[in-house]
Protein backbone atom coordinates (compact mmCIF):
# COMPACT_ATOMS: atom_id res chain seq x y z
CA UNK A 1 -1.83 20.85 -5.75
CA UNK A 2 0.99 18.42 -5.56
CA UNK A 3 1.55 15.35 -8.37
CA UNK A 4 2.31 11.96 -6.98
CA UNK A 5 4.08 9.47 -9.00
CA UNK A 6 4.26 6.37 -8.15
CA UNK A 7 7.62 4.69 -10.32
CA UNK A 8 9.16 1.88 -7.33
CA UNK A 9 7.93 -1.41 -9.66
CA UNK A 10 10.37 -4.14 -10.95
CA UNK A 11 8.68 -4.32 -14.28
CA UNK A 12 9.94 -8.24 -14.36
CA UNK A 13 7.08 -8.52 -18.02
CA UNK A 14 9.50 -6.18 -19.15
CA UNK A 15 12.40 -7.59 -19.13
CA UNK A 16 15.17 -7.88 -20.79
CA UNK A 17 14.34 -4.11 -20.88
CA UNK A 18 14.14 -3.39 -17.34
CA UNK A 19 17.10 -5.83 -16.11
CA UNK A 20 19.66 -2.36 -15.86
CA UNK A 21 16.76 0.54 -16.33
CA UNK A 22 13.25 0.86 -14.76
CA UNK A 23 10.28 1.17 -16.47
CA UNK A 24 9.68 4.76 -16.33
CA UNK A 25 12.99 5.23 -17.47
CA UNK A 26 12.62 3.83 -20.79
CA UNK A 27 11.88 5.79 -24.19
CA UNK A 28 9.67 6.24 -26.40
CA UNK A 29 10.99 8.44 -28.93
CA UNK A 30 13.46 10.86 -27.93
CA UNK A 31 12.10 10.88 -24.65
CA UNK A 32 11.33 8.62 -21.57
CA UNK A 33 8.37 8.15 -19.44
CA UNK A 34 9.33 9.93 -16.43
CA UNK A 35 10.40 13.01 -18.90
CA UNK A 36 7.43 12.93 -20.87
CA UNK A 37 5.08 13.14 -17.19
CA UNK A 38 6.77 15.59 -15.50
CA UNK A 39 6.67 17.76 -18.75
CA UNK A 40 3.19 17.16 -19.06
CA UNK A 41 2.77 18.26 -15.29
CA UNK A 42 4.55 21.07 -15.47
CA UNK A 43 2.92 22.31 -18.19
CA UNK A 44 -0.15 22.45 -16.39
CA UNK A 45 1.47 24.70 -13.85
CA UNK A 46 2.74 21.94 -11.17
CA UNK A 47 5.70 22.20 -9.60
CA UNK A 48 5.45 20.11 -6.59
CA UNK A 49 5.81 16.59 -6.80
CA UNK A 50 6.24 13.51 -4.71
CA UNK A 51 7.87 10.77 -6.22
CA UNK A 52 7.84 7.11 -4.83
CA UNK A 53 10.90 4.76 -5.91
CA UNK A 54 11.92 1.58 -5.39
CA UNK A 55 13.53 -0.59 -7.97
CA UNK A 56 16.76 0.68 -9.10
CA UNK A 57 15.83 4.22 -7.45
CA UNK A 58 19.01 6.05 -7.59
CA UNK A 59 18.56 5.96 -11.43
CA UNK A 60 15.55 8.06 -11.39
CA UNK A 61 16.59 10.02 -8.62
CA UNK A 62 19.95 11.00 -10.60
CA UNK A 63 17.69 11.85 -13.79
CA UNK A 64 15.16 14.12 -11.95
CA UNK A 65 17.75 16.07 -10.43
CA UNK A 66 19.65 16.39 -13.26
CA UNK A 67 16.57 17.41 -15.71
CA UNK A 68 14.38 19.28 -13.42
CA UNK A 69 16.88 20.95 -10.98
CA UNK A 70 14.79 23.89 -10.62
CA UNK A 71 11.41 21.71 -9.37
CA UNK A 72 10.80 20.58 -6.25
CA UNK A 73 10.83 17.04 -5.72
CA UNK A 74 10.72 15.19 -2.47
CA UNK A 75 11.80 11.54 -3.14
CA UNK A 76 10.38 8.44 -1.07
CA UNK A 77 12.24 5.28 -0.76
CA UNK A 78 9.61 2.07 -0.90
CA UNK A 79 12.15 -0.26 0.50
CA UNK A 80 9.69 -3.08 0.02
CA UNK A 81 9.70 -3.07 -3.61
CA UNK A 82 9.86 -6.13 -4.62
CA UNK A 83 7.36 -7.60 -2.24
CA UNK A 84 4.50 -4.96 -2.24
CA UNK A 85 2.22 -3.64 -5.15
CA UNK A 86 1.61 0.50 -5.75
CA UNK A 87 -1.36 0.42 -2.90
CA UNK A 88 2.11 0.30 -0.41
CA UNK A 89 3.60 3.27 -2.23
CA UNK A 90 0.88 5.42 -2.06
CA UNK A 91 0.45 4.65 1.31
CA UNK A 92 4.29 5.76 2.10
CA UNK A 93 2.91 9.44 1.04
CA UNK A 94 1.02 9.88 3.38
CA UNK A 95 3.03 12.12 5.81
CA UNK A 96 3.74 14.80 2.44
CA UNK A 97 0.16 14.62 1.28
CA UNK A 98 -2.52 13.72 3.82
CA UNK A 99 -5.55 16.10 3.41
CA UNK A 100 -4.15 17.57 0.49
CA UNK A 101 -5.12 18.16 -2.83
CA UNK A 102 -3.39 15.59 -5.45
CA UNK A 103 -2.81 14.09 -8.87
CA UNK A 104 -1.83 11.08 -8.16
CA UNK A 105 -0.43 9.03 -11.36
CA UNK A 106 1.17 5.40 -11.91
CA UNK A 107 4.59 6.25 -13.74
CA UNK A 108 4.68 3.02 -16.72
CA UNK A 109 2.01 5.22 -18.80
CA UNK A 110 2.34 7.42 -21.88
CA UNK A 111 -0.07 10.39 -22.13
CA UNK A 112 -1.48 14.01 -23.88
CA UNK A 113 -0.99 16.44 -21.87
CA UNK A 114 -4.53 17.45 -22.23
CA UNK A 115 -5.81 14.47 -20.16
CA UNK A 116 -4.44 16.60 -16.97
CA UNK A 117 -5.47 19.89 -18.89
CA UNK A 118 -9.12 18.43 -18.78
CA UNK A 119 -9.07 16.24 -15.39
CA UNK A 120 -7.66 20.06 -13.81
CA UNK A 121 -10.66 21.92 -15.36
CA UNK A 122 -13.53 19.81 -14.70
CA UNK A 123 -15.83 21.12 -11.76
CA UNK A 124 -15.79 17.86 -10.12
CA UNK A 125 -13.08 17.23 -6.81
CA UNK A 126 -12.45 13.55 -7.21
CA UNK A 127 -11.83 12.33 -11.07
CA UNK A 128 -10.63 10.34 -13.13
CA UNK A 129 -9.43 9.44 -16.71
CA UNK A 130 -10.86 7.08 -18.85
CA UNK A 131 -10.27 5.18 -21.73
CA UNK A 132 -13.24 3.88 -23.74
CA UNK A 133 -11.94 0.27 -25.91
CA UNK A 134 -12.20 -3.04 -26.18
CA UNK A 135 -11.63 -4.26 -22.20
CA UNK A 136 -9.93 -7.73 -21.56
CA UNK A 137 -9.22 -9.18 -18.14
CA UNK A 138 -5.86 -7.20 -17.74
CA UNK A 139 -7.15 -3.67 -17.61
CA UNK A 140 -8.07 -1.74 -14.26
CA UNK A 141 -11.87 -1.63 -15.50
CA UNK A 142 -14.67 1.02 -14.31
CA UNK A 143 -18.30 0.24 -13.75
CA UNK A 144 -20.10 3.79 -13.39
CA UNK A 145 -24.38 4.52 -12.00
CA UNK A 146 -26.10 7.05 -14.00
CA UNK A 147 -24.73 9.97 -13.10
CA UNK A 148 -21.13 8.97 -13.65
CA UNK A 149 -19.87 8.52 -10.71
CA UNK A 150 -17.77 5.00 -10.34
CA UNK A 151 -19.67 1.69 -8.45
CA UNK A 152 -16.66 -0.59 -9.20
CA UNK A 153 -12.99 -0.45 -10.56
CA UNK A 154 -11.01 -2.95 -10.56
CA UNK A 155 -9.08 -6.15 -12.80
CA UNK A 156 -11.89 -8.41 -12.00
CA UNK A 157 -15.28 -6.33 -12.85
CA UNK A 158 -17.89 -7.62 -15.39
CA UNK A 159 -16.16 -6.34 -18.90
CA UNK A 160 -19.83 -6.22 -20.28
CA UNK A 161 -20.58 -3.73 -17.47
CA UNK A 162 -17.52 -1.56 -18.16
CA UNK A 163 -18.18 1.18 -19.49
CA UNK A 164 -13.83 1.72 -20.50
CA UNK A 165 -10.68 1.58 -18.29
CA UNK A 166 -8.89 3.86 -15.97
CA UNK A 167 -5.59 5.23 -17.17
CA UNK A 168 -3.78 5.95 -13.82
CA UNK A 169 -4.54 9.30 -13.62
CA UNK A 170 -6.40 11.04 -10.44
CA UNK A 171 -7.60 14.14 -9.53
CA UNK A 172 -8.33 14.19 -5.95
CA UNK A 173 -9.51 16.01 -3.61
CA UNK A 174 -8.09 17.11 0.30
CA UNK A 175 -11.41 15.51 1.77
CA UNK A 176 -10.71 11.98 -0.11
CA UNK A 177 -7.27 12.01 0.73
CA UNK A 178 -7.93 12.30 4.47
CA UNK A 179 -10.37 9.46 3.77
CA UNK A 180 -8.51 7.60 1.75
CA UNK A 181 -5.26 7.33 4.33
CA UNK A 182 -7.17 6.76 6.92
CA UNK A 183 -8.61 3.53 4.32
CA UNK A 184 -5.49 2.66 3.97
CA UNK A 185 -4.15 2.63 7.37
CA UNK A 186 -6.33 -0.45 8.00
CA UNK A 187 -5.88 -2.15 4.79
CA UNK A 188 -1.89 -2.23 5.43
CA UNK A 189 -1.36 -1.96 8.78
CA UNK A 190 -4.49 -4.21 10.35
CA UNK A 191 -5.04 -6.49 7.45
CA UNK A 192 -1.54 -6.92 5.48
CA UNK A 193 -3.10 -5.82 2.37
CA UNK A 194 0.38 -4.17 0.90
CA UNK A 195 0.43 -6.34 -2.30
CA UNK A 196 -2.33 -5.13 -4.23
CA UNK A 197 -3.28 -2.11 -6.70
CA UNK A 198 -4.71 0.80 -5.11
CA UNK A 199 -7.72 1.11 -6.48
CA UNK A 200 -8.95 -1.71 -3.76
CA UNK A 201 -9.00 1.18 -1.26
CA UNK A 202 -10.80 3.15 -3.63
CA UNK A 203 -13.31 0.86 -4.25
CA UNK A 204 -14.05 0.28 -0.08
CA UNK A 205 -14.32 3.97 0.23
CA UNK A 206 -17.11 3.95 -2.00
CA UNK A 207 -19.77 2.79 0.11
CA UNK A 208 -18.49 5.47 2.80
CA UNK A 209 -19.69 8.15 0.40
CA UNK A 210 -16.37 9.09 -1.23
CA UNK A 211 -16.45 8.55 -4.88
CA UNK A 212 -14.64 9.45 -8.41
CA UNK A 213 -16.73 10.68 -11.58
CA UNK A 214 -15.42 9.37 -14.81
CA UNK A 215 -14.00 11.55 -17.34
CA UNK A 216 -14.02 10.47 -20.80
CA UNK A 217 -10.61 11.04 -22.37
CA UNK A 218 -10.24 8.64 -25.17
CA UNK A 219 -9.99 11.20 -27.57
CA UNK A 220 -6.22 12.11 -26.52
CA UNK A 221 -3.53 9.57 -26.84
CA UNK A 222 -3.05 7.07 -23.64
CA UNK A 223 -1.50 3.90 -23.45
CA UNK A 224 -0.35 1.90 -20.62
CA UNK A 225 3.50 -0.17 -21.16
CA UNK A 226 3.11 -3.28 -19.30
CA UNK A 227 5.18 -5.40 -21.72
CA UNK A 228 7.39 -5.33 -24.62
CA UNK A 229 4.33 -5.74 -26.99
CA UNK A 230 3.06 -2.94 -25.41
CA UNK A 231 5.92 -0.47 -26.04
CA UNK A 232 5.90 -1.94 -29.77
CA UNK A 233 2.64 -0.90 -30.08
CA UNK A 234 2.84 2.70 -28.50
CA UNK A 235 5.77 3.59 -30.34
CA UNK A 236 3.78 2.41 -34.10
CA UNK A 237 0.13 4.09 -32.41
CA UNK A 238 1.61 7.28 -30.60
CA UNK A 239 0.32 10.40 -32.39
CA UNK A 240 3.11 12.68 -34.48
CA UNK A 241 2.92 15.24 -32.79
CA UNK A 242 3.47 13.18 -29.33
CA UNK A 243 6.63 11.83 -30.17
């Protein structure tokens, strides 16, 4: 199984922060958030990874090679960067990880490593992690039937409905990859839908019969760094032994 991180965003909320560094460059603690995912990752026994840049890539391409020399990394450059959303970056991927398995994660959050421990272990193909809080309109939010498996997920879903929010992490599985390129094919290339968050695809592939269960991870330490508040608050809220 291959990881795929998707780090090519400006970060412009984050600024001043972000004006010479991008976002998954910055620390928390003694270590940033690229460090602190590919440690987690490897941990759990990856070491393949695709990696899709874009804002001030040679940055993070200099400080994977120079941290993980050993792993092997194959580096995409989203040249459209500052006009597309991740849905465009995941789509680049597609000629290293069609009809593959993947973890696919957004690189601007902090995490246990147990979140992949768990999302690896679980029986089902295609799932993901969840974080059950107080919603408000900014989160990706996740609207699940009775047996778990997701109806909606998205920024604009009924918060009453929610049942928590989607950290960024995904198992998935070779069959919804195929499915889910093939989605996206027509999304970007028919319909110009490159500036927009990924889970839109997931959500049209849902009536096609490919679907993610939910698995309920608030117990370990998650937190997604949008803004500056949001890095205050991860660095006061991240456990101990996480730092």
């Amino acid at each position: 199984m291959k990881a795929v991180i998707l780090a090519a965003g400006i970060a412009s909320r984050l600024r001043p922060l972000t004006d010479t560094t991008p976002k998954c460059l910055l620390k928390i603690g003694e270590r940033c958030l690229l460090e602190r995912a590919f440690d987690a990752l490897i941990q759990n026994g990856f070491n393949e990874f695709v990696v899709v840049t874009g804002y001030r890539q040679q940055q993070i391409v200099d400080f994977l090679e120079t941290h993980y020399p050993q792993q092997k990394i194959t580096f995409i450059y989203n040249e459209q960067y500052a006009s597309t959303n991740n849905i465009y970056s995941l789509w680049l991927t597609r000629p290293y990880v069609d009809k593959e398995n993947i973890l696919l994660l957004d690189s601007d959050i902090i995490f246990d490593s147990q979140i992949v421990t768990n999302l690896l272990k679980s029986d089902k193909e295609n799932i993901l992690a969840l974080n059950c809080h107080e919603l408000s309109a900014e989160e990706i939010k996740v609207i699940v039937d009775s047996e778990q498996k997701v109806k909606e997920i998205s920024k604009v879903c009924s918060i009453t409905d929610a049942i928590g929010e989607s950290i960024g992490i995904e198992k998935i599985s070779a069959l919804y990859t195929e499915a889910l390129f093939r989605e996206l094919e027509v999304m970007i290339e028919k319909e110009g839908l490159d500036n927009i968050f990924y889970e839109r695809a997931f959500e049209r592939l849902i009536p096609q019969g490919h679907c993610f269960y939910v698995l309920d991870t608030t117990q370990f330490f998650s937190a997604e760094l949008d803004t500056i508040e949001d890095f205050e608050q991860a660095k006061k809220s991240i456990p101990a032994e996480l730092y």
